[in-house]
C-alpha atoms as a PDB file:
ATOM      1  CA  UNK A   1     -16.100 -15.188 -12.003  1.00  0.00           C
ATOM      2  CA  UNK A   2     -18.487 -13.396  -9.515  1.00  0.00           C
ATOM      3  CA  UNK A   3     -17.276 -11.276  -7.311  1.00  0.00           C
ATOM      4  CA  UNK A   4     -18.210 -13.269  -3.514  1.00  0.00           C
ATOM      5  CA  UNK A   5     -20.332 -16.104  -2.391  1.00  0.00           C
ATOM      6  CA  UNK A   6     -19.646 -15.524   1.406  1.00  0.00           C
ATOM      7  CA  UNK A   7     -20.252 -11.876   1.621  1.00  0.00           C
ATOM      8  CA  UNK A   8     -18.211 -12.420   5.006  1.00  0.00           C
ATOM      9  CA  UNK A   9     -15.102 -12.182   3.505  1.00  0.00           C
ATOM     10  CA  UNK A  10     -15.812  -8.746   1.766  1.00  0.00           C
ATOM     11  CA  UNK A  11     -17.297  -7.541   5.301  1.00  0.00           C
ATOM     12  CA  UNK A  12     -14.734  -4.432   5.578  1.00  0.00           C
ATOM     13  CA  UNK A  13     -15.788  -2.994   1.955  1.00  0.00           C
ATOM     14  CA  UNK A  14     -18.795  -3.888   2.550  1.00  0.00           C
ATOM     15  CA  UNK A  15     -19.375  -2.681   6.122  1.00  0.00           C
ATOM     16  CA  UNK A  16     -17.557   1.050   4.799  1.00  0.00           C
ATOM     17  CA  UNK A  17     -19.948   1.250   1.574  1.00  0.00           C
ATOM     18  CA  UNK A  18     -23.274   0.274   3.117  1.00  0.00           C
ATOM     19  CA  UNK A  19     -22.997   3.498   5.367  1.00  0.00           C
ATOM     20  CA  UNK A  20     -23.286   5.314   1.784  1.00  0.00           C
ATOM     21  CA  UNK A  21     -25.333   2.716  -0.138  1.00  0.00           C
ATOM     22  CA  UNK A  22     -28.651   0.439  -0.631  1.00  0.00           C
ATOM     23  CA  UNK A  23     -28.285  -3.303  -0.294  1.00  0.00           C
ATOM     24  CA  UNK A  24     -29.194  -3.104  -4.276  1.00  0.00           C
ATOM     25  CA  UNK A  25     -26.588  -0.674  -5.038  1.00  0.00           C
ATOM     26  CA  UNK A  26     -23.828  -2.543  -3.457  1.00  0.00           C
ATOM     27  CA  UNK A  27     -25.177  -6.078  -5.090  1.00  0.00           C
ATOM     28  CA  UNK A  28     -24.760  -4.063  -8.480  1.00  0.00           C
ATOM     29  CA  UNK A  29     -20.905  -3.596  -7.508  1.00  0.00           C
ATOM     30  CA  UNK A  30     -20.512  -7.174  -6.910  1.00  0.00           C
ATOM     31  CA  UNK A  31     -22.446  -8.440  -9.758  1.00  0.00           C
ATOM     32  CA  UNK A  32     -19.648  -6.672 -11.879  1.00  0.00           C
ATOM     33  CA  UNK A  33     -16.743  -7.576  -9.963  1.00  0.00           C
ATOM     34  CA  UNK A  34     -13.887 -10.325 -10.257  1.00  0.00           C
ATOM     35  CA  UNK A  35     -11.984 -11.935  -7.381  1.00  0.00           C
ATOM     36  CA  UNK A  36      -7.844 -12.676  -8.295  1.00  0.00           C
ATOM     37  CA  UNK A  37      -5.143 -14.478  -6.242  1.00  0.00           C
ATOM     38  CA  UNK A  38      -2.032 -12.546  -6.976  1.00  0.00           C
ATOM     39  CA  UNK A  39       1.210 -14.462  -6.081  1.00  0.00           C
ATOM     40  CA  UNK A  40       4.139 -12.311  -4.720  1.00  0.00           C
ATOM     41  CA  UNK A  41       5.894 -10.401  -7.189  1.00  0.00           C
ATOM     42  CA  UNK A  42       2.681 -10.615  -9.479  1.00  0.00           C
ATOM     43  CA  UNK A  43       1.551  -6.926 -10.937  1.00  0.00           C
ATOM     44  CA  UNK A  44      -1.948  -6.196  -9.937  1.00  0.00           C
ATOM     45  CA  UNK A  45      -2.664  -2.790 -11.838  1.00  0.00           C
ATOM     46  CA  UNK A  46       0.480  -1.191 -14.421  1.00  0.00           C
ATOM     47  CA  UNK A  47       1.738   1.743 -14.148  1.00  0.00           C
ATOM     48  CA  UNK A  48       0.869   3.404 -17.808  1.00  0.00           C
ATOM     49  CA  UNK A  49      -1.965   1.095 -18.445  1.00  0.00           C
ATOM     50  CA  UNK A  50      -6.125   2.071 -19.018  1.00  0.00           C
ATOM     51  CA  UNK A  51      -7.951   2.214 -15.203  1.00  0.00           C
ATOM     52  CA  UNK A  52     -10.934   0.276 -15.643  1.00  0.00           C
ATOM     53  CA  UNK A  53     -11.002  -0.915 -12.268  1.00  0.00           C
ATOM     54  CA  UNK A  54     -10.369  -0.288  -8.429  1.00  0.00           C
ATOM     55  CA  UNK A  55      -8.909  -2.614  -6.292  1.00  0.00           C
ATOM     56  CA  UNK A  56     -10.370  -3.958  -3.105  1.00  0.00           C
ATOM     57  CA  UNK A  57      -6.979  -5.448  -1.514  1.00  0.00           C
ATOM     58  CA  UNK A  58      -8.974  -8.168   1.132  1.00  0.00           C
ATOM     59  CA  UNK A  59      -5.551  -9.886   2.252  1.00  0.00           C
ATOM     60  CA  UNK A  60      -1.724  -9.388   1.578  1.00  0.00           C
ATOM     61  CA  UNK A  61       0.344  -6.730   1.302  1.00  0.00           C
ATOM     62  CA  UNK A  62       1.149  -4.369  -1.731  1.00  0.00           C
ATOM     63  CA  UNK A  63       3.579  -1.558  -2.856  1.00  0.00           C
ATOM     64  CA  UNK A  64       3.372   1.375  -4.850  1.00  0.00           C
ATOM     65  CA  UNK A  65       5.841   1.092  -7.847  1.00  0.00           C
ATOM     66  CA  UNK A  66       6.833   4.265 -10.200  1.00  0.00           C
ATOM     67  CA  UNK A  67       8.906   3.440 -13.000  1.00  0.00           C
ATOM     68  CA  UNK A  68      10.913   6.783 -14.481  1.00  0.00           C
ATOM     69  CA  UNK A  69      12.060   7.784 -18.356  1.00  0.00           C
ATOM     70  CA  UNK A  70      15.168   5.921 -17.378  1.00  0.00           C
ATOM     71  CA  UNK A  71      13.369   2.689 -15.774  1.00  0.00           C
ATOM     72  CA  UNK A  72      14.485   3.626 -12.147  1.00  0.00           C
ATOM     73  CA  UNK A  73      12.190   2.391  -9.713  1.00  0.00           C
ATOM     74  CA  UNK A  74      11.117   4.029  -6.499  1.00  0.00           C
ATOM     75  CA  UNK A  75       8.458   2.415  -3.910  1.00  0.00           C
ATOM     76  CA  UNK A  76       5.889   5.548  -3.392  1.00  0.00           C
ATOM     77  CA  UNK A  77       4.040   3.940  -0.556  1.00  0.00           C
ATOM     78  CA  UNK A  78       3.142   0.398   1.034  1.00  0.00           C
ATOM     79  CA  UNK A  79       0.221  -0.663   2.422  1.00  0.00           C
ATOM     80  CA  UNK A  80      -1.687  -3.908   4.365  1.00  0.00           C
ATOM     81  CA  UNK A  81      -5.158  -5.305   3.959  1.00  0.00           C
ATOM     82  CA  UNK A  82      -7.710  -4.462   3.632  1.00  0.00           C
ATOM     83  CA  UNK A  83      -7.295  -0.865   1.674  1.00  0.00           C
ATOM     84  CA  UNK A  84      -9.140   0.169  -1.489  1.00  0.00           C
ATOM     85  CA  UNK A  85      -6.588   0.784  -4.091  1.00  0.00           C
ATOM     86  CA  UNK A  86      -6.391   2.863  -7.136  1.00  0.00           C
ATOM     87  CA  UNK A  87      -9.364   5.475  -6.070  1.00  0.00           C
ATOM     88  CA  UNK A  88      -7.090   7.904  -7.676  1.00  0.00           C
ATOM     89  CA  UNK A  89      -8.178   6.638 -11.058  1.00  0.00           C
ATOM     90  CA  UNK A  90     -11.660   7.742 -10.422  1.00  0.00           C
ATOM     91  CA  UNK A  91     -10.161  11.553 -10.761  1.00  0.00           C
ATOM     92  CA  UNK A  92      -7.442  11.213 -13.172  1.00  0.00           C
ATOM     93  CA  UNK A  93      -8.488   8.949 -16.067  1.00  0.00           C
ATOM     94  CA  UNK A  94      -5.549   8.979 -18.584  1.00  0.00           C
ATOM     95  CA  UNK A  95      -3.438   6.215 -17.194  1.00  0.00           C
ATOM     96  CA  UNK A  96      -2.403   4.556 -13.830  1.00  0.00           C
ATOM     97  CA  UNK A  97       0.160   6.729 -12.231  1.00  0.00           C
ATOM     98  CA  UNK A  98       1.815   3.795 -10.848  1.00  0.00           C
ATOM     99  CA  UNK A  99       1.955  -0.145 -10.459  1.00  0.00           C
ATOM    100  CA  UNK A 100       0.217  -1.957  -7.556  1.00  0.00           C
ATOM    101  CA  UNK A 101       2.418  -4.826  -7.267  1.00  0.00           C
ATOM    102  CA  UNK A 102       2.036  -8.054  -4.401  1.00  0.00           C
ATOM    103  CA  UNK A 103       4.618  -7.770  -1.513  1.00  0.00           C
ATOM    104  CA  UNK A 104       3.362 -10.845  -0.430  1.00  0.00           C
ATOM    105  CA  UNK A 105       0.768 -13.024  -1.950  1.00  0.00           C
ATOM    106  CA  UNK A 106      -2.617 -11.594  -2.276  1.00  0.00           C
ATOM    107  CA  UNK A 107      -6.716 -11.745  -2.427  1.00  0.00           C
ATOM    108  CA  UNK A 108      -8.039  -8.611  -4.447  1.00  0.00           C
ATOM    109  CA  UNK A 109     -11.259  -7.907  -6.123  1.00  0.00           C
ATOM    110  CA  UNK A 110     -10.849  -5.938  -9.054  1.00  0.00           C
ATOM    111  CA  UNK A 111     -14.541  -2.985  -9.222  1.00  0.00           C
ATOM    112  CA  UNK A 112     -15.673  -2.208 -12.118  1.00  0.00           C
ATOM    113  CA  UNK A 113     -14.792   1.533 -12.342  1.00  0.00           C
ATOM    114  CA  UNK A 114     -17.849   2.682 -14.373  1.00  0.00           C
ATOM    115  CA  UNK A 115     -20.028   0.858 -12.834  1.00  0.00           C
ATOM    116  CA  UNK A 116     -18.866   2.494  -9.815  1.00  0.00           C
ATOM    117  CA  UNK A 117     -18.880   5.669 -11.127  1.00  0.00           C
ATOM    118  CA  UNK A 118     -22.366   5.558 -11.644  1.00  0.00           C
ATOM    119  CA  UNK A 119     -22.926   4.475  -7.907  1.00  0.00           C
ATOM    120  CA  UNK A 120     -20.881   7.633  -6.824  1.00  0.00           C
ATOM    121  CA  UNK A 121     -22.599  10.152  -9.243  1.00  0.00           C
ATOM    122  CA  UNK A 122     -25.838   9.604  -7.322  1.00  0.00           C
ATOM    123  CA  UNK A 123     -24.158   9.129  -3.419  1.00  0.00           C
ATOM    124  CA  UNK A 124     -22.492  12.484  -2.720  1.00  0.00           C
ATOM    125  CA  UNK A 125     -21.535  11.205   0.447  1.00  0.00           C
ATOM    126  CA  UNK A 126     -19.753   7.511  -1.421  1.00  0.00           C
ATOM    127  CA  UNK A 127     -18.367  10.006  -3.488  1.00  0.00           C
ATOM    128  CA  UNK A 128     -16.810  11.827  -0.642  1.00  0.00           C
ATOM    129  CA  UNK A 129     -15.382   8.625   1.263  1.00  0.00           C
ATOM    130  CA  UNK A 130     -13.537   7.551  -1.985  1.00  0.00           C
ATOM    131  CA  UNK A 131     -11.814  10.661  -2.503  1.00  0.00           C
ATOM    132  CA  UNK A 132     -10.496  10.778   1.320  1.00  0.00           C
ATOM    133  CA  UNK A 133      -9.738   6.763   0.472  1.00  0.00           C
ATOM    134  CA  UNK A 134      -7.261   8.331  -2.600  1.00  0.00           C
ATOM    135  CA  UNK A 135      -6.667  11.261  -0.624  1.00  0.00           C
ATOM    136  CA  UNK A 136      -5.246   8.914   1.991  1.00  0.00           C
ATOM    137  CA  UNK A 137      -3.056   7.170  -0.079  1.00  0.00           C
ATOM    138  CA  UNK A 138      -1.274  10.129  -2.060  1.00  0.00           C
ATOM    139  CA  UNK A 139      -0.655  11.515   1.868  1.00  0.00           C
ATOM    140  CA  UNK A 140       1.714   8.204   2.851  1.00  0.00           C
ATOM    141  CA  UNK A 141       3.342   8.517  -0.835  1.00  0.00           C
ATOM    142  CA  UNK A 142       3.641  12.527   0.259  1.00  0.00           C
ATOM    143  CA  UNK A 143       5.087  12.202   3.207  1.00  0.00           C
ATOM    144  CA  UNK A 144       7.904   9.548   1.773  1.00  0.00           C
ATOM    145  CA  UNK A 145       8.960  12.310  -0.531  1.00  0.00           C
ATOM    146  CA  UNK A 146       8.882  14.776   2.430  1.00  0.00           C
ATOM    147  CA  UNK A 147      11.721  11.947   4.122  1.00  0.00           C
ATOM    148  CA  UNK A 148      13.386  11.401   0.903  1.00  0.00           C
ATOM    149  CA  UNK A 149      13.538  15.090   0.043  1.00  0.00           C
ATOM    150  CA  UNK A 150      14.933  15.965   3.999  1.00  0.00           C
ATOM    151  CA  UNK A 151      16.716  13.309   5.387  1.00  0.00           C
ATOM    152  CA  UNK A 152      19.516  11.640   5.552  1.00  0.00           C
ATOM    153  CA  UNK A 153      19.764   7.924   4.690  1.00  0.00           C
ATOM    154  CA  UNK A 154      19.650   6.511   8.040  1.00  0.00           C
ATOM    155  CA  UNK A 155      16.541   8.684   8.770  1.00  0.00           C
ATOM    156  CA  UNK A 156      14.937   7.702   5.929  1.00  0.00           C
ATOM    157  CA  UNK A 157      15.713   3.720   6.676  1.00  0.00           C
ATOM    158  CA  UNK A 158      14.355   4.605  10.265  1.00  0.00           C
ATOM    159  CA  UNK A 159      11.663   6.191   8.919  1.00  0.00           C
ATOM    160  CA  UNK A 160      10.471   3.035   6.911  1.00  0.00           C
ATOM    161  CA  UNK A 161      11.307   0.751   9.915  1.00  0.00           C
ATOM    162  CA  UNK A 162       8.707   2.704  11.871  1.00  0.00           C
ATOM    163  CA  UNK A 163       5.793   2.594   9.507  1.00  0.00           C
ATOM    164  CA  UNK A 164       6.458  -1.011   8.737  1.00  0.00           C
ATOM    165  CA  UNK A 165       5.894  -1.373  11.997  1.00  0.00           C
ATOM    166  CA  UNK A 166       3.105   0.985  13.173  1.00  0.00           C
ATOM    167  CA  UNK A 167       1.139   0.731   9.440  1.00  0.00           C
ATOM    168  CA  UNK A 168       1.716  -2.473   7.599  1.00  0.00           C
ATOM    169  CA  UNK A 169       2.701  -5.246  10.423  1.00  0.00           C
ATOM    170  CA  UNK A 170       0.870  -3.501  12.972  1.00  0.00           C
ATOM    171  CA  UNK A 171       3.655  -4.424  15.645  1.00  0.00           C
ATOM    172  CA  UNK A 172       7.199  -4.049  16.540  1.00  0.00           C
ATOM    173  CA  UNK A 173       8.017  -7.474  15.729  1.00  0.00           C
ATOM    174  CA  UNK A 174       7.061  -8.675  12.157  1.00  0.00           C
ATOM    175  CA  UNK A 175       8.432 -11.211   9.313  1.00  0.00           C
ATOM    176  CA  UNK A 176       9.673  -8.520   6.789  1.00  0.00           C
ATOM    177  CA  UNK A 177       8.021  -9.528   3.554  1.00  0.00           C
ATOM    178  CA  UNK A 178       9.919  -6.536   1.306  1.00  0.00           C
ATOM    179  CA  UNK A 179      13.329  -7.476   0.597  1.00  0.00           C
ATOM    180  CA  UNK A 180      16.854  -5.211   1.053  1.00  0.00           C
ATOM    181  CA  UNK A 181      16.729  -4.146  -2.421  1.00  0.00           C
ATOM    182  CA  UNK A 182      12.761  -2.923  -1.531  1.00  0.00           C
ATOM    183  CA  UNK A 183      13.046  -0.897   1.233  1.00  0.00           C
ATOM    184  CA  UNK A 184      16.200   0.771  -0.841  1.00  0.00           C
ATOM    185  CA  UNK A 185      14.044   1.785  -3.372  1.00  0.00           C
ATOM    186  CA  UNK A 186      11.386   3.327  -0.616  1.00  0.00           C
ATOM    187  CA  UNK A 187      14.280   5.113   1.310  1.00  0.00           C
ATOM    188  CA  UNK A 188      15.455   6.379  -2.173  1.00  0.00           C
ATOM    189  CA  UNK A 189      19.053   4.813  -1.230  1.00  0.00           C
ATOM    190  CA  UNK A 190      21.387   1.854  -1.996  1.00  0.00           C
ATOM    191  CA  UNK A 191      20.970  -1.895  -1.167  1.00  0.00           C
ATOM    192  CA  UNK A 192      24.480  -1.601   0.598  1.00  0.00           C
ATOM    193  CA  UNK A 193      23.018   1.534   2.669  1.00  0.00           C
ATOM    194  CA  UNK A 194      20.218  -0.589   4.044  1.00  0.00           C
ATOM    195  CA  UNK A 195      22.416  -3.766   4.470  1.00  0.00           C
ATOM    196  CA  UNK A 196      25.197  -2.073   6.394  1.00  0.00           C
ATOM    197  CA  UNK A 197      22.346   0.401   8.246  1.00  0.00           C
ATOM    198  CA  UNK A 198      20.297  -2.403   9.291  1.00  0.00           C
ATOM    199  CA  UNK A 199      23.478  -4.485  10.953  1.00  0.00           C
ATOM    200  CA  UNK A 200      24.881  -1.455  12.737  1.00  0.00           C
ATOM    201  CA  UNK A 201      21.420  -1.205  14.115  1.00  0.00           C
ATOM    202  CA  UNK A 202      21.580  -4.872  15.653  1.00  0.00           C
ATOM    203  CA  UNK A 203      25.262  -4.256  16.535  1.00  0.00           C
ATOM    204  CA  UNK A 204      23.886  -1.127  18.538  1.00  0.00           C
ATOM    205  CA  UNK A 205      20.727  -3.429  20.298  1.00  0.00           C
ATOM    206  CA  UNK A 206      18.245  -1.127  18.487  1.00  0.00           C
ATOM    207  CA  UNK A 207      16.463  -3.929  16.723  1.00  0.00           C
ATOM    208  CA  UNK A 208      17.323  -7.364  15.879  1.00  0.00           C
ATOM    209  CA  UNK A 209      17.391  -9.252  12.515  1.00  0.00           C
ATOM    210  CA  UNK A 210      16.511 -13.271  12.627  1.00  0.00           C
ATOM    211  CA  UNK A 211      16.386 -13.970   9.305  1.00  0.00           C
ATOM    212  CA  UNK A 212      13.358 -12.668   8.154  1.00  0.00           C
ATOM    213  CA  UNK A 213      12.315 -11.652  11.697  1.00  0.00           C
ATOM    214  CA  UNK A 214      12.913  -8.290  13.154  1.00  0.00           C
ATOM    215  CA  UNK A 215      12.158  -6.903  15.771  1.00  0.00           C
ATOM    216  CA  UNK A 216      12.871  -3.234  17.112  1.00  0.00           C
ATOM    217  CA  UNK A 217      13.851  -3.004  20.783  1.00  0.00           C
ATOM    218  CA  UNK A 218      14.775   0.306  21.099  1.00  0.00           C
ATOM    219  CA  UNK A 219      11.846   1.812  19.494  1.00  0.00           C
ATOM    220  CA  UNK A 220      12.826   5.441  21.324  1.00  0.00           C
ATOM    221  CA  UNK A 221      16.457   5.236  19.822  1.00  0.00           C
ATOM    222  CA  UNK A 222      14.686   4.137  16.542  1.00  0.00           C
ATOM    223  CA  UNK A 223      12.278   7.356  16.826  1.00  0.00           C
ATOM    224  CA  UNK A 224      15.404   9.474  17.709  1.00  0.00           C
ATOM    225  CA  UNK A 225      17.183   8.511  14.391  1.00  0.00           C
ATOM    226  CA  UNK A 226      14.282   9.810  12.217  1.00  0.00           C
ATOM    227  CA  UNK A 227      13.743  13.088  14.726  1.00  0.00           C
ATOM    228  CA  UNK A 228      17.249  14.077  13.567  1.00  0.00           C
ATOM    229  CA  UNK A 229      17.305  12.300   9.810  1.00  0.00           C
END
């Protein structure tokens, strides 16, 4: 299908690109682009698999997934709408380095990547934005390492809590849409680790779990924890 009808709903993209662009440069992306719905759980690009195409993410949330020789998983990064995924693929054409798969469900719009590549050979300054857009992204997957690498389990849990909060919910009260088993494989830890972390936190009135729902309340103690990892 094409790409938009309401160019409304692609504003962000569209507001970013047009800085860069001509009116008839950006019609040529969306002439050559495909809206999906991606249901939660659903993989949007695999890790291993041919980049042909960069992801606009317009609603939903999605997480980085890297798969190792002995089918381990890890969660690099997570990130909210709307973010341009898979910029890296632009630079390093061999193979995706890693999934894209829906947290929650989704709205993407899958860009051609040559087509795009031809934009970007002729915009220096398009060209520029996109690599600070992949730049951006290997910096949150960089700085999870840094935790991992660093920090003790509860500082890495704490760590996650807070950029849920600040960079994917936006607040300090939020429906988690990962599940325990997720955020074990972002803190690089066990599903008992972030079960048994995550009630001693409520025990101690630092944040409190309603199903789904949690909310920190102690954001300083919170911050404290990862200080001292």
């Amino acid at each position: 299908m094409n790409l938009i009808a309401n160019k409304q709903e692609y504003s962000w993209f569209r507001r970013i690109s047009l800085q860069f662009i001509t009116e008839k440069e950006f019609e040529k992306l969306e002439k050559t682009s495909v809206r999906l719905h991606f249901k939660k759980g659903e993989t949007i690009l695999k890790q291993g698999g041919v980049p042909t195409h960069i992801v606009y993410l317009e609603k939903g949330i999605v997480k980085f997934n890297y798969e190792n020789e002995i089918s381990k998983n890890l969660i690099l990064t997570i990130v909210s709408a709307p973010k341009i995924l898979g910029g890296a693929n632009l630079f390093y054409k061999d193979n995706n380095l890693f999934s894209f798969v829906a947290v929650e469900d989704c709205e993407a719009i899958l860009i051609d990547a040559k087509v795009l590549e031809e934009i970007l050979v002729e915009n220096s300054k398009f060209a520029m934005m996109m690599f600070q857009v992949a730049s951006e992204m290997f910096k949150k997957a960089i700085m999870n390492f840094i935790s991992l690498a660093h920090k003790q389990k509860e500082g890495r849990i704490a760590d996650i809590m807070l950029y849920l909060a600040a960079e994917v919910y936006h607040e300090n009260s939020f429906l988690l849409s990962l599940t325990r088993k997720e955020i074990a494989e972002f803190a690089g830890c066990s599903t008992e680790n972030v079960i048994m972390t995550l009630s001693r936190w409520q025990t101690e009135k630092i944040i409190i779990i309603d199903g789904k729902k949690i909310e920190i309340i102690d954001l300083e103690k919170l911050q404290y924890i990862s200080k001292i990892g």
